[in-house]
C-alpha atoms as a PDB file:
ATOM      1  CA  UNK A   1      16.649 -20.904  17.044  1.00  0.00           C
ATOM      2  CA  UNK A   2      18.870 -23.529  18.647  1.00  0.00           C
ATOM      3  CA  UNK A   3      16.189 -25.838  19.971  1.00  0.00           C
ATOM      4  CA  UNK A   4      14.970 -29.305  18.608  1.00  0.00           C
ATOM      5  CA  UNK A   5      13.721 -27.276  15.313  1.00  0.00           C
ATOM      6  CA  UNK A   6      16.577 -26.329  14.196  1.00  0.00           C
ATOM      7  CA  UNK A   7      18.116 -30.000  13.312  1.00  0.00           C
ATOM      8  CA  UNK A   8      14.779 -30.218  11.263  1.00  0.00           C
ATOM      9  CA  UNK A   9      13.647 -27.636   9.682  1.00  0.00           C
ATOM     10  CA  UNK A  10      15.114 -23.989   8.345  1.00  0.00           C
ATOM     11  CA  UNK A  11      14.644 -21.346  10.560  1.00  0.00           C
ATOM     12  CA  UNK A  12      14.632 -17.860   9.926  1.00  0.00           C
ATOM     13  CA  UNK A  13      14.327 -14.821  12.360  1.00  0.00           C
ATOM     14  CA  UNK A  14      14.393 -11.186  10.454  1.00  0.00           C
ATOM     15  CA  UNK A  15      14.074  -7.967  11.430  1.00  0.00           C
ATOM     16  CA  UNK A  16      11.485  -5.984   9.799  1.00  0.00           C
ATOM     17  CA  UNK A  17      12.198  -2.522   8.432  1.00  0.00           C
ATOM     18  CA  UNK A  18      12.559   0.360  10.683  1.00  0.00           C
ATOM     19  CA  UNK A  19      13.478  -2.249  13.521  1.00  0.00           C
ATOM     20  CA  UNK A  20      17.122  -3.640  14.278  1.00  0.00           C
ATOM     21  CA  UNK A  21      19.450  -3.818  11.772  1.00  0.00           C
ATOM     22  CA  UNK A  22      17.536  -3.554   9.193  1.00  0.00           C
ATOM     23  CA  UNK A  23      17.468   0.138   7.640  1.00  0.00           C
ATOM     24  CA  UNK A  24      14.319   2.800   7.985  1.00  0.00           C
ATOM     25  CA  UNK A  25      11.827   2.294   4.909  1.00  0.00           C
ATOM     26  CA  UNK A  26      12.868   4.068   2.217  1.00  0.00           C
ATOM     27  CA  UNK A  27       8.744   4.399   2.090  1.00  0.00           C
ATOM     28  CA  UNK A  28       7.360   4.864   5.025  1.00  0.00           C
ATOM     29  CA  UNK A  29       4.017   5.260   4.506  1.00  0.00           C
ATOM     30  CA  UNK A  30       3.815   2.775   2.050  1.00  0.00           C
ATOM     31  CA  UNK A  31       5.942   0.098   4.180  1.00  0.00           C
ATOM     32  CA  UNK A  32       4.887   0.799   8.082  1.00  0.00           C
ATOM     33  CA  UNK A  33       1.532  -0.512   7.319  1.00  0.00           C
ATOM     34  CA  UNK A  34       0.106  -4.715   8.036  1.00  0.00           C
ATOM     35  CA  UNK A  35       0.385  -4.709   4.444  1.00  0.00           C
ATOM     36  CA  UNK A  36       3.306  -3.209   3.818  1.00  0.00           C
ATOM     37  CA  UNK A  37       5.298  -5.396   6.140  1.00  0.00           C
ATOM     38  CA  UNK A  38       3.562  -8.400   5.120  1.00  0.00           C
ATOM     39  CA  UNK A  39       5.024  -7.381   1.249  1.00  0.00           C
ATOM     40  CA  UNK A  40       8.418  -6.795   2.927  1.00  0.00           C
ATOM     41  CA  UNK A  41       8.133 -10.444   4.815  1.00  0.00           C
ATOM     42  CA  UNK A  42       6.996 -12.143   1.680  1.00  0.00           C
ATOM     43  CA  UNK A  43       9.967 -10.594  -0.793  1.00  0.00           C
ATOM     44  CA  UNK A  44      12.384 -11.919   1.754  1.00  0.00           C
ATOM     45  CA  UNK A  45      11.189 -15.636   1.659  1.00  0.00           C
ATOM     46  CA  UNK A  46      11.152 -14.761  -1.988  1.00  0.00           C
ATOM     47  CA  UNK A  47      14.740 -14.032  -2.194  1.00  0.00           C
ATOM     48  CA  UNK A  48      16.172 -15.932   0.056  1.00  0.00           C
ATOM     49  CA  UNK A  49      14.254 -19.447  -1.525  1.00  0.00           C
ATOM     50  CA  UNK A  50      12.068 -19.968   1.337  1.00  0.00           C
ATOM     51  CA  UNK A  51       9.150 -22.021  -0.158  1.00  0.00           C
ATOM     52  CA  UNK A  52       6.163 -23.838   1.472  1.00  0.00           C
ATOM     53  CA  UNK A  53       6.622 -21.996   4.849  1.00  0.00           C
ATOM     54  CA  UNK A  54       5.143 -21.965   8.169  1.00  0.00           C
ATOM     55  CA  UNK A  55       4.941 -18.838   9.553  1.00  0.00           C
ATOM     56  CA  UNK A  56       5.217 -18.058  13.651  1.00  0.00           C
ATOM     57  CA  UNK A  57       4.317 -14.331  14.223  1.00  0.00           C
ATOM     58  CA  UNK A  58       4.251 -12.511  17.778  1.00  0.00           C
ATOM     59  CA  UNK A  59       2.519  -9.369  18.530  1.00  0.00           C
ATOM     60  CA  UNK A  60       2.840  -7.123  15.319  1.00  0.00           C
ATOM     61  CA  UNK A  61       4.474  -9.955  13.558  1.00  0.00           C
ATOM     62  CA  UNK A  62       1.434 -12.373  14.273  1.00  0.00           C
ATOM     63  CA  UNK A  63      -0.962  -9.234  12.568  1.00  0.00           C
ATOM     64  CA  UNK A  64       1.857  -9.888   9.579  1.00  0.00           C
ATOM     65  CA  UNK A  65       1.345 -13.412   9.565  1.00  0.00           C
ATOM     66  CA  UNK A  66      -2.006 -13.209   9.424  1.00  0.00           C
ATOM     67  CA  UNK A  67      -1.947 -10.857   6.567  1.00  0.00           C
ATOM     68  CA  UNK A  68       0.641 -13.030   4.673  1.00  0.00           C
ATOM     69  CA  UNK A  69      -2.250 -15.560   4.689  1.00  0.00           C
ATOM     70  CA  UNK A  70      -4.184 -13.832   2.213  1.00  0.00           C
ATOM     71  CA  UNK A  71      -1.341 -13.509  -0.491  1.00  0.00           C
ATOM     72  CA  UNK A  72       1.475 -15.493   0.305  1.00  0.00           C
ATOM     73  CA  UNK A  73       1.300 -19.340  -1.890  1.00  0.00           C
ATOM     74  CA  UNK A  74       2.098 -22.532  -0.090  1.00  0.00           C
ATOM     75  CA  UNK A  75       1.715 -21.209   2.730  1.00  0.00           C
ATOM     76  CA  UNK A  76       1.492 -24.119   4.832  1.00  0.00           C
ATOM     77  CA  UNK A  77       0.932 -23.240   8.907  1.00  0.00           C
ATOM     78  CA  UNK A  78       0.411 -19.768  10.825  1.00  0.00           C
ATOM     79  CA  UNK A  79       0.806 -19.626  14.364  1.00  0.00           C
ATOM     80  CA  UNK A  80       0.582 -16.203  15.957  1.00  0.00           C
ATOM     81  CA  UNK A  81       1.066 -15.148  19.766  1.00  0.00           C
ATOM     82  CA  UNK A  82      -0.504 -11.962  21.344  1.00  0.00           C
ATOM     83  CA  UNK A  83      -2.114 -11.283  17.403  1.00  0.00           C
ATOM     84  CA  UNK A  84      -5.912 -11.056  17.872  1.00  0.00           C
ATOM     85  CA  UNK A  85      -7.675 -11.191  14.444  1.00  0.00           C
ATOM     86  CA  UNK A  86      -9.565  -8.399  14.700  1.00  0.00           C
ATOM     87  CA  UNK A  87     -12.115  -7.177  12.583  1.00  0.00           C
ATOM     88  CA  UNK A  88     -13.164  -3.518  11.624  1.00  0.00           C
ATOM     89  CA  UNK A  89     -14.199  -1.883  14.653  1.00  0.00           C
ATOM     90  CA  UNK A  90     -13.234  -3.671  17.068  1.00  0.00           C
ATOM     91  CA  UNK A  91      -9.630  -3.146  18.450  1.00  0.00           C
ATOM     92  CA  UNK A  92     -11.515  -2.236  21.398  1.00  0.00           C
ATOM     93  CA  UNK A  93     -12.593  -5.796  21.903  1.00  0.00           C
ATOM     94  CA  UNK A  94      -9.678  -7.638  20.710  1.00  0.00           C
ATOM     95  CA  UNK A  95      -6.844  -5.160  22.799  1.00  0.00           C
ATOM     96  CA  UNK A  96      -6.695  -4.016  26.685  1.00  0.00           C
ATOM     97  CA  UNK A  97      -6.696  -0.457  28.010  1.00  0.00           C
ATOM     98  CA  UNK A  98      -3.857  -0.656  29.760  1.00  0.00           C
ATOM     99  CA  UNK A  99      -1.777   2.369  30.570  1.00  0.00           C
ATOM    100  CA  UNK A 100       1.330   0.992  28.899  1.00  0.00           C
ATOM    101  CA  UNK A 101      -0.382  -0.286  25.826  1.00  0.00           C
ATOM    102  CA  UNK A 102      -1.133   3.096  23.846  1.00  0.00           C
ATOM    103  CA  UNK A 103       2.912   3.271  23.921  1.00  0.00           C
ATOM    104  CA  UNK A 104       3.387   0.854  20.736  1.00  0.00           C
ATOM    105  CA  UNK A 105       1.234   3.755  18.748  1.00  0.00           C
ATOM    106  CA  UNK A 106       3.305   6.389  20.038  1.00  0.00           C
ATOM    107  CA  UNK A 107       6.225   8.168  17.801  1.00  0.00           C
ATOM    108  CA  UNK A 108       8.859   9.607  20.602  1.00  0.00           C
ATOM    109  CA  UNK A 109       8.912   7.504  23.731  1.00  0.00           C
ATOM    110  CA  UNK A 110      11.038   8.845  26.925  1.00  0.00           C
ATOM    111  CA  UNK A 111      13.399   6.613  28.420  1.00  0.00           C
ATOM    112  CA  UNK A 112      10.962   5.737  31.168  1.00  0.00           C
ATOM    113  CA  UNK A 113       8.233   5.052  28.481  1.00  0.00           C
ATOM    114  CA  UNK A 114      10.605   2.455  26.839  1.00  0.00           C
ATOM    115  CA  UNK A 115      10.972   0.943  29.919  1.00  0.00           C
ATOM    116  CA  UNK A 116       7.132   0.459  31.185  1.00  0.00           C
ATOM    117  CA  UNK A 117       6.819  -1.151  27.550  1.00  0.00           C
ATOM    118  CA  UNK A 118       9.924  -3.320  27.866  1.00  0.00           C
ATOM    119  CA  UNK A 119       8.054  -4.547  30.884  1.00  0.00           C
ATOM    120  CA  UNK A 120       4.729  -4.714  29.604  1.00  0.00           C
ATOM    121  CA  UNK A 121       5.954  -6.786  26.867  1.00  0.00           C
ATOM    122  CA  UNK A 122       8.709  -9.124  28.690  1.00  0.00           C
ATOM    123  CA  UNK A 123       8.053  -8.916  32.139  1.00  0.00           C
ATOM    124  CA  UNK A 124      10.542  -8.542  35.008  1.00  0.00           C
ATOM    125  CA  UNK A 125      13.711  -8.294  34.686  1.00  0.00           C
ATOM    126  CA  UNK A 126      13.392  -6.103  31.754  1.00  0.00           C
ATOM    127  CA  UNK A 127      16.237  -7.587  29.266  1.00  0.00           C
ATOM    128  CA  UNK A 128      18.603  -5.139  28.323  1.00  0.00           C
ATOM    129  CA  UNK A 129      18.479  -5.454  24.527  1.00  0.00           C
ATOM    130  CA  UNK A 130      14.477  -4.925  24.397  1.00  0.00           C
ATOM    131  CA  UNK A 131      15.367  -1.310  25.513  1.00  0.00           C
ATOM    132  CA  UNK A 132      17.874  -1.104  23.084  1.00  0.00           C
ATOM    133  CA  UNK A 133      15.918  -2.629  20.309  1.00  0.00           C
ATOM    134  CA  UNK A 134      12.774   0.028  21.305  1.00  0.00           C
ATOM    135  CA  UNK A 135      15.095   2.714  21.114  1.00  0.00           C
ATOM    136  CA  UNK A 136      16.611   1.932  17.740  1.00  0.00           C
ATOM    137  CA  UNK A 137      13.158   1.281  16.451  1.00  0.00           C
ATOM    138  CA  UNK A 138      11.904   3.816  14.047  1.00  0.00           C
ATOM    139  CA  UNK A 139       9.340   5.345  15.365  1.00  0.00           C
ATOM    140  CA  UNK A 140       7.561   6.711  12.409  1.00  0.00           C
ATOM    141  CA  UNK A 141       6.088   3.138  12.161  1.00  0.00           C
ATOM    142  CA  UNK A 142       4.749   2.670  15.522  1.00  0.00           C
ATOM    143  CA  UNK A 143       2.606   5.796  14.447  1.00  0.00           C
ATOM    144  CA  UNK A 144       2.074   5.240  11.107  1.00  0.00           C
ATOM    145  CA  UNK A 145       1.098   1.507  11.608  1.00  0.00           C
ATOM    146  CA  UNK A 146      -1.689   2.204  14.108  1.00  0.00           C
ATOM    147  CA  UNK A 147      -3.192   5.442  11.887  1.00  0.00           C
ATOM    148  CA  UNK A 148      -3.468   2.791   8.884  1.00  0.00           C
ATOM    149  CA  UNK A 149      -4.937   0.134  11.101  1.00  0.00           C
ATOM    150  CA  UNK A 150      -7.482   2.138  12.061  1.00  0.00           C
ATOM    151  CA  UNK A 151      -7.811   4.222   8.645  1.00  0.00           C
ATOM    152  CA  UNK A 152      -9.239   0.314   7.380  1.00  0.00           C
ATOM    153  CA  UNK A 153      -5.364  -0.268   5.973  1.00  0.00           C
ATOM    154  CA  UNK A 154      -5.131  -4.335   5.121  1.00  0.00           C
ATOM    155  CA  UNK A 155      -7.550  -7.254   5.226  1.00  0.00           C
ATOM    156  CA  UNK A 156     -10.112  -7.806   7.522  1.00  0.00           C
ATOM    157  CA  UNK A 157      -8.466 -10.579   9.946  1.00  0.00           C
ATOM    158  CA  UNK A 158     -11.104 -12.079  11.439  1.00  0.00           C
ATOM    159  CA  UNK A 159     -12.706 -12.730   8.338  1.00  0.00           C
ATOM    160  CA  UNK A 160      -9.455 -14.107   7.317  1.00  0.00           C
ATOM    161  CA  UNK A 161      -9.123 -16.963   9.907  1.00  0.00           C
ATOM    162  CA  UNK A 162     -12.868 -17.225   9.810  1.00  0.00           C
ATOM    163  CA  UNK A 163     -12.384 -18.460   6.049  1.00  0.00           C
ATOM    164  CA  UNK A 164      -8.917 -19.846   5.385  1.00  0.00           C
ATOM    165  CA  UNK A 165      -7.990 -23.053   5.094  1.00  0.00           C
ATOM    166  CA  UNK A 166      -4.650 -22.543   6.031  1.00  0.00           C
ATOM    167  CA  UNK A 167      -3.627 -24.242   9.340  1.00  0.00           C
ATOM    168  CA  UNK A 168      -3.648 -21.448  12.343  1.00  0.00           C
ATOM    169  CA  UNK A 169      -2.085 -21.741  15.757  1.00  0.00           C
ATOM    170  CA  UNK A 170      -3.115 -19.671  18.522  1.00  0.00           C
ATOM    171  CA  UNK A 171      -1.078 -19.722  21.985  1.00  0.00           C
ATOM    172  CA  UNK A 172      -1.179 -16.958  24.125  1.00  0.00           C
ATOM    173  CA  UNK A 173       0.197 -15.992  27.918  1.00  0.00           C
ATOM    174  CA  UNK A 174      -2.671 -16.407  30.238  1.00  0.00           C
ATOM    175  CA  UNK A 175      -1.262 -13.018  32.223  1.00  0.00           C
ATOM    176  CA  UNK A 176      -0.716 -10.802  28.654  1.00  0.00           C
ATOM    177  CA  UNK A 177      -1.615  -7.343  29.549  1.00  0.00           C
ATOM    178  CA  UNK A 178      -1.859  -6.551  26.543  1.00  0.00           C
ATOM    179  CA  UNK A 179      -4.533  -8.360  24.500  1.00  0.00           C
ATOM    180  CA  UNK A 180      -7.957  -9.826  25.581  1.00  0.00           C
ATOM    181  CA  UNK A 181      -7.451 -13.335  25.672  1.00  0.00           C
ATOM    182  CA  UNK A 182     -11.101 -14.375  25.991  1.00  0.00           C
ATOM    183  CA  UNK A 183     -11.634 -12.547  22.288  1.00  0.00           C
ATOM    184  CA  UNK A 184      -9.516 -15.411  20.696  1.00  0.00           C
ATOM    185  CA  UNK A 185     -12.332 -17.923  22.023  1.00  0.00           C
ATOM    186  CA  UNK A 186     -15.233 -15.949  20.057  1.00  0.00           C
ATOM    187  CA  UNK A 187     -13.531 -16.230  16.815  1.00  0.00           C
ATOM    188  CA  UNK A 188     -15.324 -18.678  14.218  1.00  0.00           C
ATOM    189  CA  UNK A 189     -11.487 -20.316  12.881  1.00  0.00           C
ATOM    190  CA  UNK A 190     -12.392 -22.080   9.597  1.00  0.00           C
ATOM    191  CA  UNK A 191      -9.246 -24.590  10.484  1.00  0.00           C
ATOM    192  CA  UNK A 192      -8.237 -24.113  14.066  1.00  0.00           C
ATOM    193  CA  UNK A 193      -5.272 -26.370  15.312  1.00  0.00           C
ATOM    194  CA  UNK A 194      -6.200 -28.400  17.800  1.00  0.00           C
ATOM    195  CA  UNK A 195      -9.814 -26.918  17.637  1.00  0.00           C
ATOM    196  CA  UNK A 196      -8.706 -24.574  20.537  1.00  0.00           C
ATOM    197  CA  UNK A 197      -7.035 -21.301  21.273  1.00  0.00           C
ATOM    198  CA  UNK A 198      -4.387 -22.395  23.885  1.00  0.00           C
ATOM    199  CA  UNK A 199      -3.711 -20.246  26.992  1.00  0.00           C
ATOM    200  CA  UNK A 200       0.031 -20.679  28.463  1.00  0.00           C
ATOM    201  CA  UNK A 201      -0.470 -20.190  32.433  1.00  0.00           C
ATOM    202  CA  UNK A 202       2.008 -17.648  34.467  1.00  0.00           C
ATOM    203  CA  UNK A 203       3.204 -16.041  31.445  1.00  0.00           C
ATOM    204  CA  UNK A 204       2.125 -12.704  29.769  1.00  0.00           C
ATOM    205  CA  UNK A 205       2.849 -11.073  26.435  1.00  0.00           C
ATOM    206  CA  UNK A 206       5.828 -12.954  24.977  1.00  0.00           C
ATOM    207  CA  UNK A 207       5.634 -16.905  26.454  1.00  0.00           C
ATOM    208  CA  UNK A 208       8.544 -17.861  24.049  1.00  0.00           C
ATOM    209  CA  UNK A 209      10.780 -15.393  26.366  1.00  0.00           C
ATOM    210  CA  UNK A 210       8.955 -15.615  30.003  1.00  0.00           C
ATOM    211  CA  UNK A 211       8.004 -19.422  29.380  1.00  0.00           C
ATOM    212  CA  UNK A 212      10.200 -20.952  26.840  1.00  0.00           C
ATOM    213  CA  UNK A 213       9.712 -24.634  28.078  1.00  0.00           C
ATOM    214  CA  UNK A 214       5.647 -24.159  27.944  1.00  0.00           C
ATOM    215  CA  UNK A 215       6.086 -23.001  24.426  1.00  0.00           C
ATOM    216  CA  UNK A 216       8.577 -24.947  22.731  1.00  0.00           C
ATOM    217  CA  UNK A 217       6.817 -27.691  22.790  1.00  0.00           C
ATOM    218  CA  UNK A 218       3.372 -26.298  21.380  1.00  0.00           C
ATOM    219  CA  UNK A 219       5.675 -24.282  18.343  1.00  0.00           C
ATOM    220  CA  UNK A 220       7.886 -28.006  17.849  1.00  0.00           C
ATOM    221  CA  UNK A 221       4.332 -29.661  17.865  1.00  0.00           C
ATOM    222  CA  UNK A 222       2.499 -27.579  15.616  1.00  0.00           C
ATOM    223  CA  UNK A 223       5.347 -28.022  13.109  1.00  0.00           C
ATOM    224  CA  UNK A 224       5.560 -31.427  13.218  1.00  0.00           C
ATOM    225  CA  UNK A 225       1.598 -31.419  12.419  1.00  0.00           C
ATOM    226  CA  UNK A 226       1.799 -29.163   9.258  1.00  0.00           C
ATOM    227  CA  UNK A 227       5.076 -30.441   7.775  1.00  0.00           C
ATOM    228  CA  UNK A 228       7.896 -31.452   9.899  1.00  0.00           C
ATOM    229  CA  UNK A 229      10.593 -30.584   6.971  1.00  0.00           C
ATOM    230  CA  UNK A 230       9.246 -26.927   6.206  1.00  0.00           C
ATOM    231  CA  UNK A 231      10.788 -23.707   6.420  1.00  0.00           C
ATOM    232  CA  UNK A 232      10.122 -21.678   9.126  1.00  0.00           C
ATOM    233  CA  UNK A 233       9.830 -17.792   8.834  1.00  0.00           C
ATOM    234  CA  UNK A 234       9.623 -15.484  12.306  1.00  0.00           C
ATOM    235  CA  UNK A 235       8.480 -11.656  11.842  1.00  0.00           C
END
C-alpha cells in the first residue's frame, strides 16, 4: 500500500464482512457466499467512487474477483493469487488435500487449529495479527461459504476466464500448500496476461507477504499494462 503504486494509482484494501473491522453480515446466508461478497465488494467501489478498477484478489478474495468479473462494468484488470477457477466438480482438482486445508471450511477452530492455518497460509514465523485476524473472523462464513460453493452457489469460474475478455493475472507461490498449481496451466484463459500463469519460486500461499520483492514487481507491472492511472481494489 506504500510501494511504487501508491504515487500512481488509488489503492484500496477492505475488509470483507464477518472479517476485521468490518461488522458480521447482518445476512449471513445471503452475504457469506462468492456472490454475496462479490455484491458487498462491488457496493463499496460503488460508494466510495471507485470507477474503471483493477481488481487484485488473494485466496477467497481472488474467487471474489473472479466473480466480480461477471457483473462488475469497467472492469478493467483481475489478478488473483492462490484463486483457481474452478469449475463444477472439480475442487478436487483445482485444491490440495492437505491436513490444514479443510480448516478454512471449518466454523470453531481451536487455538492450535488457528495456528496450523496461520502457517499454512503465511509460513514461518506465523505473524501475530493473522492469528488475531482468524480469531476475530466470523466463522459462520468459513462454513457457510464452502456449503454454497459446493451447493453450485455463483458462476462457473472456469468458464468465466475461459470467456472473458477482461485482462486476468495469475501469479502463484511455487511451494502453496494449498492449491494445485499445475491446474492453473490446464485452464483455456480467453485473455491471459502474459499468455502464462506465473509461478513465484520459494514462496507458498501468500507471495505478497513471504516474497514481497518477487511480487511487487509482477502486481506494479500488470498495472502499468491495463491502465497505469486506475483504481485499485484488494478483497
Amino acid at each position: 500500500m506504500l510501494g511504487p503504486l501508491s504515487r500512481s494509482c488509488r489503492l484500496v484494501a477492505f475488509d470483507l464482512p464477518g472479517h476485521g473491522d468490518s461488522d458480521d453480515a447482518i445476512d449471513p446466508y445471503r452475504t457469506y457466499t462468492r456472490p454475496g461478497f462479490a455484491a458487498a465488494a462491488i457496493e463499496l467501489s460503488r460508494l466510495i467512487s471507485v470507477s474503471n478498477p483493477i481488481v487484485v484478489g488473494w485466496s477467497l478474495g481472488g474467487h471474489i474477483a473472479i466473480e466480480m468479473m461477471a457483473t462488475l462494468q469497467n472492469l478493467r484488470g483481475v489478478m488473483v493469487c492462490g484463486s483457481p477457477p474452478i469449475g463444477p466438480g472439480q475442487a478436487a482438482r483445482g485444491f490440495t488435500s492437505a491436513a490444514h486445508a479443510g480448516l478454512g471450511r471449518k466454523r470453531f477452530l481451536s487455538a492450535s487449529e488457528r495456528a496450523d492455518f496461520a502457517r499454512g497460509m503465511a509460513g514461518e514465523p506465523t505473524p501475530s495479527f493473522l492469528l488475531d485476524a482468524i480469531a476475530r473472523c466470523d466463522g459462520r462464513s468459513r462454513e457457510i461459504l464452502f456449503k454454497a460453493r459446493d451447493a453450485g452457489a455463483g458462476i462457473d469460474q472456469r468458464r468465466m476466464v475461459e470467456s472473458s475478455g477482461i485482462p486476468l493475472a495469475v501469479v502463484n507461490g511455487a511451494d502453496d500448500p494449498f492449491v494445485n498449481i499445475d491446474f492453473f496451466d490446464e485452464v483455456a484463459y480467453a485473455n491471459l496476461w502474459e499468455a502464462r500463469c506465473h509461478r513465484l519460486r520459494g514462496v507458498g500461499h501468500a507471495p505478497f507477504w513471504s516474497g514481497p520483492d518477487l511480487f511487487a514487481p509482477f502486481l506494479e507491472r500488470f498495472v502499468r499494462d491495463v491502465q497505469t492511472s486506475a483504481s485499485v481494489v484488494r478483497p
